[in-house]
Protein backbone atom coordinates (compact mmCIF):
# COMPACT_ATOMS: atom_id res chain seq x y z
CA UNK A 1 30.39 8.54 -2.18
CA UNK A 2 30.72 9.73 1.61
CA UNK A 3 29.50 8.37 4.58
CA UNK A 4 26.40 10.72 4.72
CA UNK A 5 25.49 9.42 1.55
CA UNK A 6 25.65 5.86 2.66
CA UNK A 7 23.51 6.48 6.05
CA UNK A 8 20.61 7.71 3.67
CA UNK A 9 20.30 4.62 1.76
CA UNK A 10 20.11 3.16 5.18
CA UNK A 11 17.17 5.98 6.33
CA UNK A 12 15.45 5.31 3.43
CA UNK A 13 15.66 1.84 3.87
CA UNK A 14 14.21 2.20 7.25
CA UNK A 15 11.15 4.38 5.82
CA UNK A 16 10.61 1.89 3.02
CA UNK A 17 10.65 -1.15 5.53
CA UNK A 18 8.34 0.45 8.25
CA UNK A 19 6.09 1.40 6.32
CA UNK A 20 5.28 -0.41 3.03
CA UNK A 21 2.95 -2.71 4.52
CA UNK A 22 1.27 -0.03 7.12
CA UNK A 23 -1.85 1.92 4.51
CA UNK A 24 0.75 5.13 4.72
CA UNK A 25 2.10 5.02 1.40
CA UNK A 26 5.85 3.76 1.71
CA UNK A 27 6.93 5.52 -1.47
CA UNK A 28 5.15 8.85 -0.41
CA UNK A 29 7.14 8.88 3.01
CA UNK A 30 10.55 8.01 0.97
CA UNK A 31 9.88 11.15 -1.67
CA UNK A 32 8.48 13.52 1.62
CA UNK A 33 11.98 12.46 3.71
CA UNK A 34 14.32 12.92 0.28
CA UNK A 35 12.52 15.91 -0.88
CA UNK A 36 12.57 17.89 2.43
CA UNK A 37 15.89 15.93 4.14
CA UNK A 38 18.25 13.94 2.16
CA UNK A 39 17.98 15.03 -1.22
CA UNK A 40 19.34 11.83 -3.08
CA UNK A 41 18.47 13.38 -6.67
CA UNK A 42 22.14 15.64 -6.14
CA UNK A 43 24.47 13.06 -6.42
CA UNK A 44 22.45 10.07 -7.77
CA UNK A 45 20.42 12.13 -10.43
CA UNK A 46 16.58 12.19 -10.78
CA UNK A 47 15.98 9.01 -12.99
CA UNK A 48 18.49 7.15 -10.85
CA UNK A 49 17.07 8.50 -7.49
CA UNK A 50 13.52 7.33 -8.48
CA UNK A 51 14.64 3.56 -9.37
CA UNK A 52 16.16 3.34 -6.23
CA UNK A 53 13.39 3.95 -4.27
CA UNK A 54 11.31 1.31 -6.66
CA UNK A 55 14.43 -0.95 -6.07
CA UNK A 56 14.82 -1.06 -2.02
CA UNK A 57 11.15 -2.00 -2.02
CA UNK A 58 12.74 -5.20 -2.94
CA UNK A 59 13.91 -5.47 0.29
CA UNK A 60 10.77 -5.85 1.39
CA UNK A 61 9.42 -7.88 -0.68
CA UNK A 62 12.06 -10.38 0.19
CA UNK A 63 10.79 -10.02 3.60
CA UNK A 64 7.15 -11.08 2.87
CA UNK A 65 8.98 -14.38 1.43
CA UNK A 66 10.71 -15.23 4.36
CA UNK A 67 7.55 -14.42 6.35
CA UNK A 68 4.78 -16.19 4.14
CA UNK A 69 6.69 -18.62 2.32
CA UNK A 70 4.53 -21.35 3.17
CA UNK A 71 1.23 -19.35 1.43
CA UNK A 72 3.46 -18.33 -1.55
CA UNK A 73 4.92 -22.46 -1.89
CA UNK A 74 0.46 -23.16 -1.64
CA UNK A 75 0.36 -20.90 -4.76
CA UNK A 76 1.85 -23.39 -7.09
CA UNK A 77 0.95 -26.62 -5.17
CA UNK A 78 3.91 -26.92 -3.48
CA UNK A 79 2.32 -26.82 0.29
CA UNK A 80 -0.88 -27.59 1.66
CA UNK A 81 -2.21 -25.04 3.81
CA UNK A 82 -4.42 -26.60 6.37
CA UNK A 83 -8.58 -26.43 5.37
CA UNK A 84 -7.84 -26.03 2.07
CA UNK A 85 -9.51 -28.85 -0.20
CA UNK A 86 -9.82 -29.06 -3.99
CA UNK A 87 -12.23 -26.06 -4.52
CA UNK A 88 -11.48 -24.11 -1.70
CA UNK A 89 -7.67 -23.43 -2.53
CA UNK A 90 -6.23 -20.00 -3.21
CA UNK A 91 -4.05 -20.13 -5.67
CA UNK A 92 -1.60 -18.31 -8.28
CA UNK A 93 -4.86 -17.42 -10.35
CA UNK A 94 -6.48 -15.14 -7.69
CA UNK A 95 -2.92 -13.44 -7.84
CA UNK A 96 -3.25 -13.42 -11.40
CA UNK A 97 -6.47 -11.70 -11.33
CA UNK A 98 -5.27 -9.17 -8.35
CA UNK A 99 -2.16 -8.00 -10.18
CA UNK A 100 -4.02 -7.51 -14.08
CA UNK A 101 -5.83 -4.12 -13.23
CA UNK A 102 -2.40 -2.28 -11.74
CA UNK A 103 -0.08 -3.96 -13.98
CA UNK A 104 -1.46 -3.05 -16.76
CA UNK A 105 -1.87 0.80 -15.93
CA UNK A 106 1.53 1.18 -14.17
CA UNK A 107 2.96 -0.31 -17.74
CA UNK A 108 1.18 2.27 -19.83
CA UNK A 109 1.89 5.13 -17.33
CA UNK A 110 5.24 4.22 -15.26
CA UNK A 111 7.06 7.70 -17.45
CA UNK A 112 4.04 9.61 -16.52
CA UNK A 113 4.18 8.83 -13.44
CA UNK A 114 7.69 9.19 -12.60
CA UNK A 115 8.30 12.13 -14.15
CA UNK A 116 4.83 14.14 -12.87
CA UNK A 117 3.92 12.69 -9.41
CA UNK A 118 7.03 11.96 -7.77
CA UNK A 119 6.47 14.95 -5.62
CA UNK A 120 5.35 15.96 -2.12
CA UNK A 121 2.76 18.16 -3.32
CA UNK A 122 1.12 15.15 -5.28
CA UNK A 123 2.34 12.94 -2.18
CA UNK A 124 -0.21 15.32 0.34
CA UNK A 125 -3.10 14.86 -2.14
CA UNK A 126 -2.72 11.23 -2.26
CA UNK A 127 -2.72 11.04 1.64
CA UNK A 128 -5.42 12.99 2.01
CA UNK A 129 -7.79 10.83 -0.27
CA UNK A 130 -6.68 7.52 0.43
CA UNK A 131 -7.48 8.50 4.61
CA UNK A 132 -10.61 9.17 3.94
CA UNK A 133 -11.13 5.80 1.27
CA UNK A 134 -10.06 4.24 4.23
CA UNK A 135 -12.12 5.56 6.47
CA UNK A 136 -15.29 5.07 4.47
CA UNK A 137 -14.09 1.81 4.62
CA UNK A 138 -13.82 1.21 7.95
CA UNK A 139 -17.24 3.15 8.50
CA UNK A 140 -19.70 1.73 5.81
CA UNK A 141 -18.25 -2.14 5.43
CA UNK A 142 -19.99 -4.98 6.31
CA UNK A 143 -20.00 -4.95 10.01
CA UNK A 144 -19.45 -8.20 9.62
CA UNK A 145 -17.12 -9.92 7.72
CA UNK A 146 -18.09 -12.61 5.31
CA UNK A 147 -14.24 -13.83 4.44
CA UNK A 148 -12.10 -14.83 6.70
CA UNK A 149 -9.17 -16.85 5.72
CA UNK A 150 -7.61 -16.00 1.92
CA UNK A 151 -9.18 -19.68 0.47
CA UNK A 152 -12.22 -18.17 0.79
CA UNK A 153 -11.62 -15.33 -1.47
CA UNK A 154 -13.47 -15.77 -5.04
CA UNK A 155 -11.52 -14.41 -8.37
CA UNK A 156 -14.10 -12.44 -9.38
CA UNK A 157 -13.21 -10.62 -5.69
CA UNK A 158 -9.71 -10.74 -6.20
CA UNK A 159 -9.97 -8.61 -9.74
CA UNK A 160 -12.51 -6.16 -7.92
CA UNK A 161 -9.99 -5.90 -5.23
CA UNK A 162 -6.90 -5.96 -8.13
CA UNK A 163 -8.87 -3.08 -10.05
CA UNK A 164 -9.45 -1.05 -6.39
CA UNK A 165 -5.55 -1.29 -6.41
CA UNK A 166 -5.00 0.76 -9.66
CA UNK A 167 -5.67 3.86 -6.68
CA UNK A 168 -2.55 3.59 -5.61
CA UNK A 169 -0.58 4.21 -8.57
CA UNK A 170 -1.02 7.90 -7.53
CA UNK A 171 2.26 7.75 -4.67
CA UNK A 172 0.57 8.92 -1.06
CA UNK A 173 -2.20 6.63 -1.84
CA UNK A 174 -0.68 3.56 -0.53
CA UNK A 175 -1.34 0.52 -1.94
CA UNK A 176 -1.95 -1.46 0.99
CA UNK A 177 -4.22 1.18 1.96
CA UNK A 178 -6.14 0.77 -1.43
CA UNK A 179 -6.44 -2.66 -1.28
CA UNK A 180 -7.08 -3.33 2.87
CA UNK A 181 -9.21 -0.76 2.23
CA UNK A 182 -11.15 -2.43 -0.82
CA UNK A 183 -10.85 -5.85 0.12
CA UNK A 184 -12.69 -4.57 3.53
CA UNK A 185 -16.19 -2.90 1.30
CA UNK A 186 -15.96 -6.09 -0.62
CA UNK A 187 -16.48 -8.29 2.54
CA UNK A 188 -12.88 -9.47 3.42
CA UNK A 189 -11.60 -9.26 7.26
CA UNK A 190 -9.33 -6.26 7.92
CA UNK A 191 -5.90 -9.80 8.51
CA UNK A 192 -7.31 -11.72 5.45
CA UNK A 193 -7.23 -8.34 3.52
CA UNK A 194 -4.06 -7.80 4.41
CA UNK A 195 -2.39 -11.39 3.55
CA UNK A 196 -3.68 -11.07 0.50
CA UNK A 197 -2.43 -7.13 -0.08
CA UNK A 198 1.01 -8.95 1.07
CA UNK A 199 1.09 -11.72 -1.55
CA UNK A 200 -0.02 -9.52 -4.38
CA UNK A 201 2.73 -7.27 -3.42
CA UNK A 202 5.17 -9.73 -4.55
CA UNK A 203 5.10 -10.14 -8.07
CA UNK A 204 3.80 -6.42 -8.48
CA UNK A 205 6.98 -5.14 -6.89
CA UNK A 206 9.09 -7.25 -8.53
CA UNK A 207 8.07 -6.52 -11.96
CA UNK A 208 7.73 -2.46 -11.33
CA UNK A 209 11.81 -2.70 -10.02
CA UNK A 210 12.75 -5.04 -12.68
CA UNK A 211 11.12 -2.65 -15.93
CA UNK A 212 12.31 0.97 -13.74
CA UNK A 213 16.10 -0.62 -13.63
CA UNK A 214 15.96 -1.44 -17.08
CA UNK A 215 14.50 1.48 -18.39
CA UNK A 216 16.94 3.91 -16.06
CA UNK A 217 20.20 1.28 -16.36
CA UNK A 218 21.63 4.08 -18.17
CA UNK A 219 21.62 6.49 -15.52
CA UNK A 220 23.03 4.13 -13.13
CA UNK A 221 26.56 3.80 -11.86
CA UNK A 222 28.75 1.52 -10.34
CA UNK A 223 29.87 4.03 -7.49
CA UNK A 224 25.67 3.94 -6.76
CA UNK A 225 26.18 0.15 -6.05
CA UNK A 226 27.20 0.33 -2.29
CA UNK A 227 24.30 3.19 -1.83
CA UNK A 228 21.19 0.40 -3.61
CA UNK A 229 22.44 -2.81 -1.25
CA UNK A 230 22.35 -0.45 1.74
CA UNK A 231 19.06 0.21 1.04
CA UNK A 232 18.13 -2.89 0.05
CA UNK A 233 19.61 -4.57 3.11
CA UNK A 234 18.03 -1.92 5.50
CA UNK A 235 14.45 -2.16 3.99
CA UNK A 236 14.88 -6.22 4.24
CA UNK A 237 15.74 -6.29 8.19
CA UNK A 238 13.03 -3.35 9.09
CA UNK A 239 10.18 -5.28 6.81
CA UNK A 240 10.88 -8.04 8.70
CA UNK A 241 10.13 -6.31 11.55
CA UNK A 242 7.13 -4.44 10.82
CA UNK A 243 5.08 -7.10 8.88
CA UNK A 244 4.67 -9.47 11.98
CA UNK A 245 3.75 -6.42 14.03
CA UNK A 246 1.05 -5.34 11.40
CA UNK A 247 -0.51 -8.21 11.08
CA UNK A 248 -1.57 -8.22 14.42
CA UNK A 249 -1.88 -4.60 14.88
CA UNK A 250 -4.43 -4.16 11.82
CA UNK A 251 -6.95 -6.83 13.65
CA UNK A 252 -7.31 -4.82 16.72
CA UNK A 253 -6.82 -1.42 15.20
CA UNK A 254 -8.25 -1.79 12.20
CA UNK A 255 -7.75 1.19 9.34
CA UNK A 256 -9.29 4.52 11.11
CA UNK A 257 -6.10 5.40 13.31
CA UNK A 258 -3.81 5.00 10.30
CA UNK A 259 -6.01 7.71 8.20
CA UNK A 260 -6.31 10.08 11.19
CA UNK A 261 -1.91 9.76 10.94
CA UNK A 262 -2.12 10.18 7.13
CA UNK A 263 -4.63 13.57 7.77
CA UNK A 264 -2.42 15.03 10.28
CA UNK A 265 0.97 14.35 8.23
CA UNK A 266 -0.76 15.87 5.27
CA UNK A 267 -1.83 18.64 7.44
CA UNK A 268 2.32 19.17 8.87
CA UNK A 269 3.36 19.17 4.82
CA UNK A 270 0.88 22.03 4.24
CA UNK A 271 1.91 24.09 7.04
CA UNK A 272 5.64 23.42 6.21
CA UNK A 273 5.37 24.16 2.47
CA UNK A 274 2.84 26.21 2.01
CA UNK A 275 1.63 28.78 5.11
């Protein structure tokens, strides 16, 4: 493997870092960089170069641990959050309920899905729709927000907000986008929708890079080994970076300025690709 090679696990670790919690669709701005730049597929192969960027999200995921580990310990009763009393507790349920909808699909259709939409055509579809979910969002919530902290969040809410999710099993949809987006129209604040988009992602990233490496072990290799920790590493340390920066960006921002990005990238891919 050369050098190159090595420095695009790193890019792509950077994409997948920066942007898996922003509503841009992390896996939508790894395909658009491979497919038009790095081209990964030549030397890892096309099974192998789609686990990978399933796998580095791991990275990030690690990162949400390190960030919210206190939350996640709350989960199972092994931290008290403050305000939280016997029936106003969020708990592993509400995650439970969050992660059923998406789970289940992304199970039934994960070969579908990787072998048909892991494009940048399907990418620019996906971008364009889930700007303007999230702009309707934005636009026609509540004004006011009637949840504001994550133990406030009911499980009926959670599934609503778990089966608003299934959206972004289209890549370019973003799932953060989805379910910011969702949890917004169902009442939550733009931070509280958020934490809870970051919790969920945990277990649902997990288990979609644990069933792609097993079903793709095969194509893998041990020469690939240096390229999947560079990625993994890279996504970790820029996670890290971006979550804490979100979190306080998507309170004051809120979701409009992150669709009008998604319209005008989608606009760039058309002009580059097709015109």
């Amino acid at each position: 493997m050369e050098l190159f090679d090595l420095i695009k696990a790193i890019i792509l670790g950077f994409v997948e870092g920066m942007t898996e919690f922003a509503p841009v669709s992390s896996t939508g701005h790894m395909i658009i960089v491979d497919d038009l730049w790095l081209n990964t597929k030549e030397f890892l192969g096309s099974g192998s170069a789609n686990t990978f960027k399933i796998v580095i999200q791991l990275g990030s995921i690690l990162a949400v641990v390190v960030v919210m580990w206190k939350r996640l310990l709350s989960l199972v009763g092994l931290y008290k959050i403050e305000g939280q009393t016997a029936t106003r507790r969020f708990n592993l349920g509400h995650v439970i309920m969050g992660i059923i909808p998406a789970g289940v699909l992304g199970i039934l259709f994960e070969d579908f899905i990787d072998e048909n939409l892991f494009f940048t055509s399907t990418v620019i579809i996906g971008l364009i729709i889930g700007a303007i979910w999230m702009i309707i969002a934005d636009k026609f919530g509540p004004k006011k927000p009637s949840i504001t902290s994550l133990d406030e969040i009911s499980y009926s809410k959670a599934f609503k907000i778990g089966i608003i999710q299934c959206l972004s099993l289209w890549p370019g949809f973003s799932r953060s986008g989805a379910t910011i987006s969702g949890g917004v129209m169902l009442g939550l604040d733009h931070k509280t929708a958020a934490d809870f988009t970051f919790i969920m992602a945990v277990p649902i990233m997990a288990g979609a890079s644990g069933i792609s490496l097993l079903k793709n072990w095969s194509d893998l290799e041990p020469s690939h080994t240096g390229f999947y920790i560079l990625g993994f590493v890279s996504a970790f340390v820029f996670a890290l970076i971006a979550i804490k920066f979100f979190l306080k960006l998507i309170s004051r921002v809120k979701l409009v300025p992150f669709a009008i990005y998604r319209l005008v990238l989608a606009a760039i891919l058309i002009v580059v690709l097709y015109l």
